[in-house]
Protein backbone atom coordinates (compact mmCIF):
# COMPACT_ATOMS: atom_id res chain seq x y z
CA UNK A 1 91.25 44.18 -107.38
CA UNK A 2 88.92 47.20 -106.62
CA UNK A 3 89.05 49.66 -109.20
CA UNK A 4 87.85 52.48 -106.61
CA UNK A 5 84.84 52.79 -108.93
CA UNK A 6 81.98 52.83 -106.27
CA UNK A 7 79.46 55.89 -106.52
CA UNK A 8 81.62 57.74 -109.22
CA UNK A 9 80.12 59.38 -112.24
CA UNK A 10 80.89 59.03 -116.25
CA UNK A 11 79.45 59.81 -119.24
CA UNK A 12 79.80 57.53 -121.91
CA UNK A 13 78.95 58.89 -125.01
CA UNK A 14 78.02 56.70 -127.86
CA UNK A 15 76.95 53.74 -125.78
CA UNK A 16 74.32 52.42 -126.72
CA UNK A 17 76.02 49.39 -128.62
CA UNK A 18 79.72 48.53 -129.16
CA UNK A 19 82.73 49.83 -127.09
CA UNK A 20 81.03 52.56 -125.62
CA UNK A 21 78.26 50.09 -124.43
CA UNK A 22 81.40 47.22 -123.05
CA UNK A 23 82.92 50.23 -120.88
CA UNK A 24 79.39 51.41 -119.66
CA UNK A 25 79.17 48.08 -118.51
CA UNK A 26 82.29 47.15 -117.01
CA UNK A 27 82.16 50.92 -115.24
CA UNK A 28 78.56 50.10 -113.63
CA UNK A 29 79.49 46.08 -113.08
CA UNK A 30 82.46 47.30 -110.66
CA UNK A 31 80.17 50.20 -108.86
CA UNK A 32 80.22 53.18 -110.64
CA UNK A 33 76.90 54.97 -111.94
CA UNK A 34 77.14 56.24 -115.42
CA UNK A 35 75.29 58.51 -117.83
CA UNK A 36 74.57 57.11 -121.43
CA UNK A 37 73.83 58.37 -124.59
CA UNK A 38 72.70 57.78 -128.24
CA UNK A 39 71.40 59.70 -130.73
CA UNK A 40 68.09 57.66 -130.88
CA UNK A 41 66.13 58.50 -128.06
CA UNK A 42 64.65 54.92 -127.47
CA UNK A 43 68.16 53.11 -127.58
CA UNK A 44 69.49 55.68 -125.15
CA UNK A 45 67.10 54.86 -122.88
CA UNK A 46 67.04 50.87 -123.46
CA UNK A 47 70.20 50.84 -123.04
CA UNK A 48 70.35 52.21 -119.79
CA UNK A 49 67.29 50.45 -118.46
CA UNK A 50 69.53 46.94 -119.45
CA UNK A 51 72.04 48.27 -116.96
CA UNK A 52 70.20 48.58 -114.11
CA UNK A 53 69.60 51.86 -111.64
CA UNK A 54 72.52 53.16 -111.84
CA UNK A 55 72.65 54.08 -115.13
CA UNK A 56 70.06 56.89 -117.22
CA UNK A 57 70.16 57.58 -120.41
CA UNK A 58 70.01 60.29 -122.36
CA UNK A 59 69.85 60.91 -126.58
CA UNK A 60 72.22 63.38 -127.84
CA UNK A 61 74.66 63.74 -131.48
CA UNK A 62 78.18 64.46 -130.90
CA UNK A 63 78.17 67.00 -133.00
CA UNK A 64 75.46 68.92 -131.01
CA UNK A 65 77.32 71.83 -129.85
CA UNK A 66 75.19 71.73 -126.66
CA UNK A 67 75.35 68.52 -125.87
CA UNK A 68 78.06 68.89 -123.39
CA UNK A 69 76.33 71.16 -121.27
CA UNK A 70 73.19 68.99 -121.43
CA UNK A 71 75.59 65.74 -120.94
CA UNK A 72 77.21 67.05 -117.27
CA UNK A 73 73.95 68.66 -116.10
CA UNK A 74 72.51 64.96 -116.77
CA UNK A 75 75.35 63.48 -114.67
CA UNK A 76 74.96 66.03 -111.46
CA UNK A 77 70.80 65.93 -111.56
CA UNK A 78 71.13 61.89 -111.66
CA UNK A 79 73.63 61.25 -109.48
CA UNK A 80 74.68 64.42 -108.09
CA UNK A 81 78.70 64.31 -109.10
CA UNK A 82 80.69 64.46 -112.53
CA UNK A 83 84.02 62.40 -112.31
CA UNK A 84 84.70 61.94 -116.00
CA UNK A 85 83.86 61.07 -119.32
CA UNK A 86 84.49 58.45 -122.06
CA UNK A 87 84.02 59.85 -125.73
CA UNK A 88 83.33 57.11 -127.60
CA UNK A 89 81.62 57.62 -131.67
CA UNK A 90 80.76 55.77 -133.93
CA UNK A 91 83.21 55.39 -137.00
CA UNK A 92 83.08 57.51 -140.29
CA UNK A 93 82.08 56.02 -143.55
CA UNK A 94 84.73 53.81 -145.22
CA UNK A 95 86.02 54.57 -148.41
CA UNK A 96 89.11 55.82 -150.23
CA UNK A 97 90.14 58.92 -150.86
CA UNK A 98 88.21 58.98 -154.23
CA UNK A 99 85.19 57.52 -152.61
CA UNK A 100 85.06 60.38 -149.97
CA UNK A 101 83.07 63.31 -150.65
CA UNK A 102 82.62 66.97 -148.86
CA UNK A 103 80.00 66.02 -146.85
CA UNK A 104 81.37 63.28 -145.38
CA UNK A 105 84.83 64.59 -144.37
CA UNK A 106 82.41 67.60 -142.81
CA UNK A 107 79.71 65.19 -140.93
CA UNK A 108 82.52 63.21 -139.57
CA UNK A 109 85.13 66.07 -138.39
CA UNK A 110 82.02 67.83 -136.75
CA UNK A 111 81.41 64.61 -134.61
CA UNK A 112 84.40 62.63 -134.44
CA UNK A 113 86.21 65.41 -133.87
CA UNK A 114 84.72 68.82 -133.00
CA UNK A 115 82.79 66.92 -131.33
CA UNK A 116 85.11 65.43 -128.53
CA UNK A 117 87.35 68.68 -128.66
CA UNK A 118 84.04 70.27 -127.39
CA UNK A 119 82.70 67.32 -124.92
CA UNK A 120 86.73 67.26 -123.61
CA UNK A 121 87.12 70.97 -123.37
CA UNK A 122 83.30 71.27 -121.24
CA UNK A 123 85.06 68.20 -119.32
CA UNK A 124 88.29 70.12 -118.38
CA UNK A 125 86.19 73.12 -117.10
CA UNK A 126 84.12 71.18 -114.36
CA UNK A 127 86.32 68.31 -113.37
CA UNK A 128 88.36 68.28 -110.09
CA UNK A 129 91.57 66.60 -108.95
CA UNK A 130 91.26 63.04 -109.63
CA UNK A 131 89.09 63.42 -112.54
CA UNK A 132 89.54 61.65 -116.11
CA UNK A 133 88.55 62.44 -119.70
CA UNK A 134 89.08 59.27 -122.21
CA UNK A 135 88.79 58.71 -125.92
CA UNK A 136 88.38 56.04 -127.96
CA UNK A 137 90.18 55.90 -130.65
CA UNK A 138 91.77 53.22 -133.14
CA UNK A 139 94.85 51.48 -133.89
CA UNK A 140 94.72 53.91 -136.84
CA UNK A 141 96.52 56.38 -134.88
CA UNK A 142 99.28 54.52 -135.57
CA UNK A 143 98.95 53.00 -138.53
CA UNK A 144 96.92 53.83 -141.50
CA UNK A 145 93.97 50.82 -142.22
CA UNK A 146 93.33 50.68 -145.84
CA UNK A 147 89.62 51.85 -147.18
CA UNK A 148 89.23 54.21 -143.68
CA UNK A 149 90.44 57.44 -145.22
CA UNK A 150 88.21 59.43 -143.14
CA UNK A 151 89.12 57.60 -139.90
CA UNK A 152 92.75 57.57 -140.87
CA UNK A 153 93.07 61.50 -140.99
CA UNK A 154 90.74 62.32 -137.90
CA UNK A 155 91.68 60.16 -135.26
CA UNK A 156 95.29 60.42 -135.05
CA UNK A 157 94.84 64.31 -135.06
CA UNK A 158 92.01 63.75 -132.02
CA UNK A 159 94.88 61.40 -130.47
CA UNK A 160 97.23 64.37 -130.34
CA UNK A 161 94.51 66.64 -128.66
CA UNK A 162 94.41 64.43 -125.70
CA UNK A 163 98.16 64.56 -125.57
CA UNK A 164 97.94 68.44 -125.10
CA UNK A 165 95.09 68.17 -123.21
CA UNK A 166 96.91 65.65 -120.79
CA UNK A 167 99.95 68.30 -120.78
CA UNK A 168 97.41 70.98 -119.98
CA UNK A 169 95.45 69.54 -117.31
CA UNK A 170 97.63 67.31 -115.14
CA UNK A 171 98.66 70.25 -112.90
CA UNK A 172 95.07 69.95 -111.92
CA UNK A 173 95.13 66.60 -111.07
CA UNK A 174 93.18 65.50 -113.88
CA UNK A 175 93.89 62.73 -116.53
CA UNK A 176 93.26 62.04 -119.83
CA UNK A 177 94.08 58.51 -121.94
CA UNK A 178 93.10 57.15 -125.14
CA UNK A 179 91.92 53.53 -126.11
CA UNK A 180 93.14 52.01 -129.71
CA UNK A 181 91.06 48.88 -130.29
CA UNK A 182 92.06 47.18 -133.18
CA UNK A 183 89.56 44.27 -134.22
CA UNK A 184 87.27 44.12 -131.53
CA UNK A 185 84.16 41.53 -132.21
CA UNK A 186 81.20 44.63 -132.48
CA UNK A 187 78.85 45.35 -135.04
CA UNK A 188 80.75 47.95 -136.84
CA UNK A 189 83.75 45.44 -137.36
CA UNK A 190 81.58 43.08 -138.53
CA UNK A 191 80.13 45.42 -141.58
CA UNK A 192 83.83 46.68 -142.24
CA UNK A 193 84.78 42.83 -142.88
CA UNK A 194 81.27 42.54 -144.71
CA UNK A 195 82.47 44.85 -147.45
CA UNK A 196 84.74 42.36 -148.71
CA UNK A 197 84.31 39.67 -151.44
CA UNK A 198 84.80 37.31 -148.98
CA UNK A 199 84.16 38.19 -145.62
CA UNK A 200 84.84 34.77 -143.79
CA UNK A 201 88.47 34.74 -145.24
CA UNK A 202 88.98 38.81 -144.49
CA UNK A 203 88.43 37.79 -141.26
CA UNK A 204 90.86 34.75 -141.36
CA UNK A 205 93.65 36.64 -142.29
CA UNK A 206 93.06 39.66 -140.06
CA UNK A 207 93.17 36.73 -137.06
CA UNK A 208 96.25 35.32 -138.57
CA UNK A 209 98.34 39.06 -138.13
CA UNK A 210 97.11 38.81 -134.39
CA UNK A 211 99.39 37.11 -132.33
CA UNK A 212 96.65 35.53 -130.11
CA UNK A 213 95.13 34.65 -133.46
CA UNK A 214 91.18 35.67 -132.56
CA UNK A 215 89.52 38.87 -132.74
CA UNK A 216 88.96 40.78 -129.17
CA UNK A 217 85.49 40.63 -127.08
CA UNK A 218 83.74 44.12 -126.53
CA UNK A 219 84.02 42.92 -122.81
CA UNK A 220 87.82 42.29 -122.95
CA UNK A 221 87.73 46.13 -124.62
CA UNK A 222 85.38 47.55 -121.29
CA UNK A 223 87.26 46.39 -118.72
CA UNK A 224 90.63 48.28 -119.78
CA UNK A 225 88.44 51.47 -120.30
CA UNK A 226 86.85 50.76 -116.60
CA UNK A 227 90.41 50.51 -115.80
CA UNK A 228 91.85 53.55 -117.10
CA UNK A 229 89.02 56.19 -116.06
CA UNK A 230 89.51 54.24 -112.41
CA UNK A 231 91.58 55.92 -109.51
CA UNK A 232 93.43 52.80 -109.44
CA UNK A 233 94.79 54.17 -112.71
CA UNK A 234 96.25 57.25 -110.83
CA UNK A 235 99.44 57.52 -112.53
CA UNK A 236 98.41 57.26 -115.86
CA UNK A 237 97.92 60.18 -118.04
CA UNK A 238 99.04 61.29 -121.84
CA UNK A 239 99.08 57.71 -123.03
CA UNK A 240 97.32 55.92 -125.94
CA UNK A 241 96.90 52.09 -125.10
CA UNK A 242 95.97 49.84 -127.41
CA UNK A 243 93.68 47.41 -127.04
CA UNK A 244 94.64 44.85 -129.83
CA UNK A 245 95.63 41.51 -129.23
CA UNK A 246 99.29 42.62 -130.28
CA UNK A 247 98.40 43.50 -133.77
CA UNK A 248 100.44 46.40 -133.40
CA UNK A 249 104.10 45.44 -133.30
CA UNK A 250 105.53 48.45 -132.25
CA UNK A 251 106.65 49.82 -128.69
């Protein structure tokens, strides 16, 4: 199937390992050229240099107020065109609510969350018809995971941003979905499960709630995020998909 990818633009924030890396990936493997970042200057640009030409990176923190300016004016210089953007961040600390302190829940909203409001909102201003913003999220948004207390309150409030921002901007022409990966095989799921006594068995028995019974590749992940910021994803807009194996059980 072609996605309609060829020569479009993205920026993919937080990709220079995990999720935001699989979608980079799957966005420049099907033709489109793609603007990645980091916050470490070096990874940004090894990362990009492992995907080829059509692909630069460039090091910015979420939470840098101008890094959406910087971000877009990165994605016309390169490649001349902006057609959308994928804010993907790394997750907060885990802990409980006990465990949490001030700083923390103020690092995290500023770049999990102020952070995307601001990249989305720069996003909305320069896009045309046909454009796409997309977050990605967690199956949090639906269901509260035990020891992310941070993650837990953010990301479903970030979640219904993109629904008003979907409401907001369709009349434009321009879309705006959300990704929920549940246990997805990437480094940061492999610390979470490292916290435990026993990680081996914390990771048995999350595989035995998942109906296919195995955690999910980051490439299974990247090609429904290539997917949804595609034209051949036209129609869809306002919806939160997650990408979990089945985990979740609801509609």
């Amino acid at each position: 199937m072609d996605l309609g990818l060829k020569d479009r633009v993205y920026v993919v924030t937080g990709a220079t390992r995990g999720l935001g890396n699989a979608a980079a990936r799957e966005l420049v493997a099907d033709g489109a050229k793609v603007v990645v970042t980091g916050r470490d200057e070096q990874r940004a640009a090894e990362a990009a240099a492992r995907l080829g030409p059509n692909a630069v990176g460039v090091a910015v923190d979420n939470a840098d107020a101008e890094a959406p300016v910087r971000l877009i004016a990165a994605a016309r210089e390169h490649f001349g065109g902006f057609d959308g953007i994928l804010v993907s961040v790394g997750g907060p600390p885990p802990g409980f609510v006990a465990d949490t302190t001030d700083e923390q829940w103020q690092a995290s909203f500023e770049s999990v969350f102020l952070g995307a409001v601001r990249l989305a909102r720069a996003a909305a201003g320069e896009l045309e018809a046909g454009g796409v913003i997309g977050f990605v999220l967690s199956g949090s948004v639906h269901e509260p995971i035990p020891g992310l207390t941070i993650s837990n309150a953010l990301r479903p409030g970030l979640a219904g941003f993109g629904k008003s921002l979907a409401d907001e901007l369709g009349p434009r022409g321009i879309r705006v979905v959300g990704l929920l990966p549940a246990r997805i095989d990437t480094d940061r799921v492999r610390e979470l499960d490292g916290l435990s006594a026993d990680p081996e068995a914390t990771r048995a028995a999350n595989e035995s709630r998942i109906p296919l019974r195995r955690y999910g590749t980051p490439d299974e992940f990247g090609r429904v995020a290539a997917f949804l910021l595609s034209p051949a994803a036209s129609y869809l807009t306002g919806i939160m998909v997650p990408v979990d194996g089945g985990m979740r059980h609801g509609f």
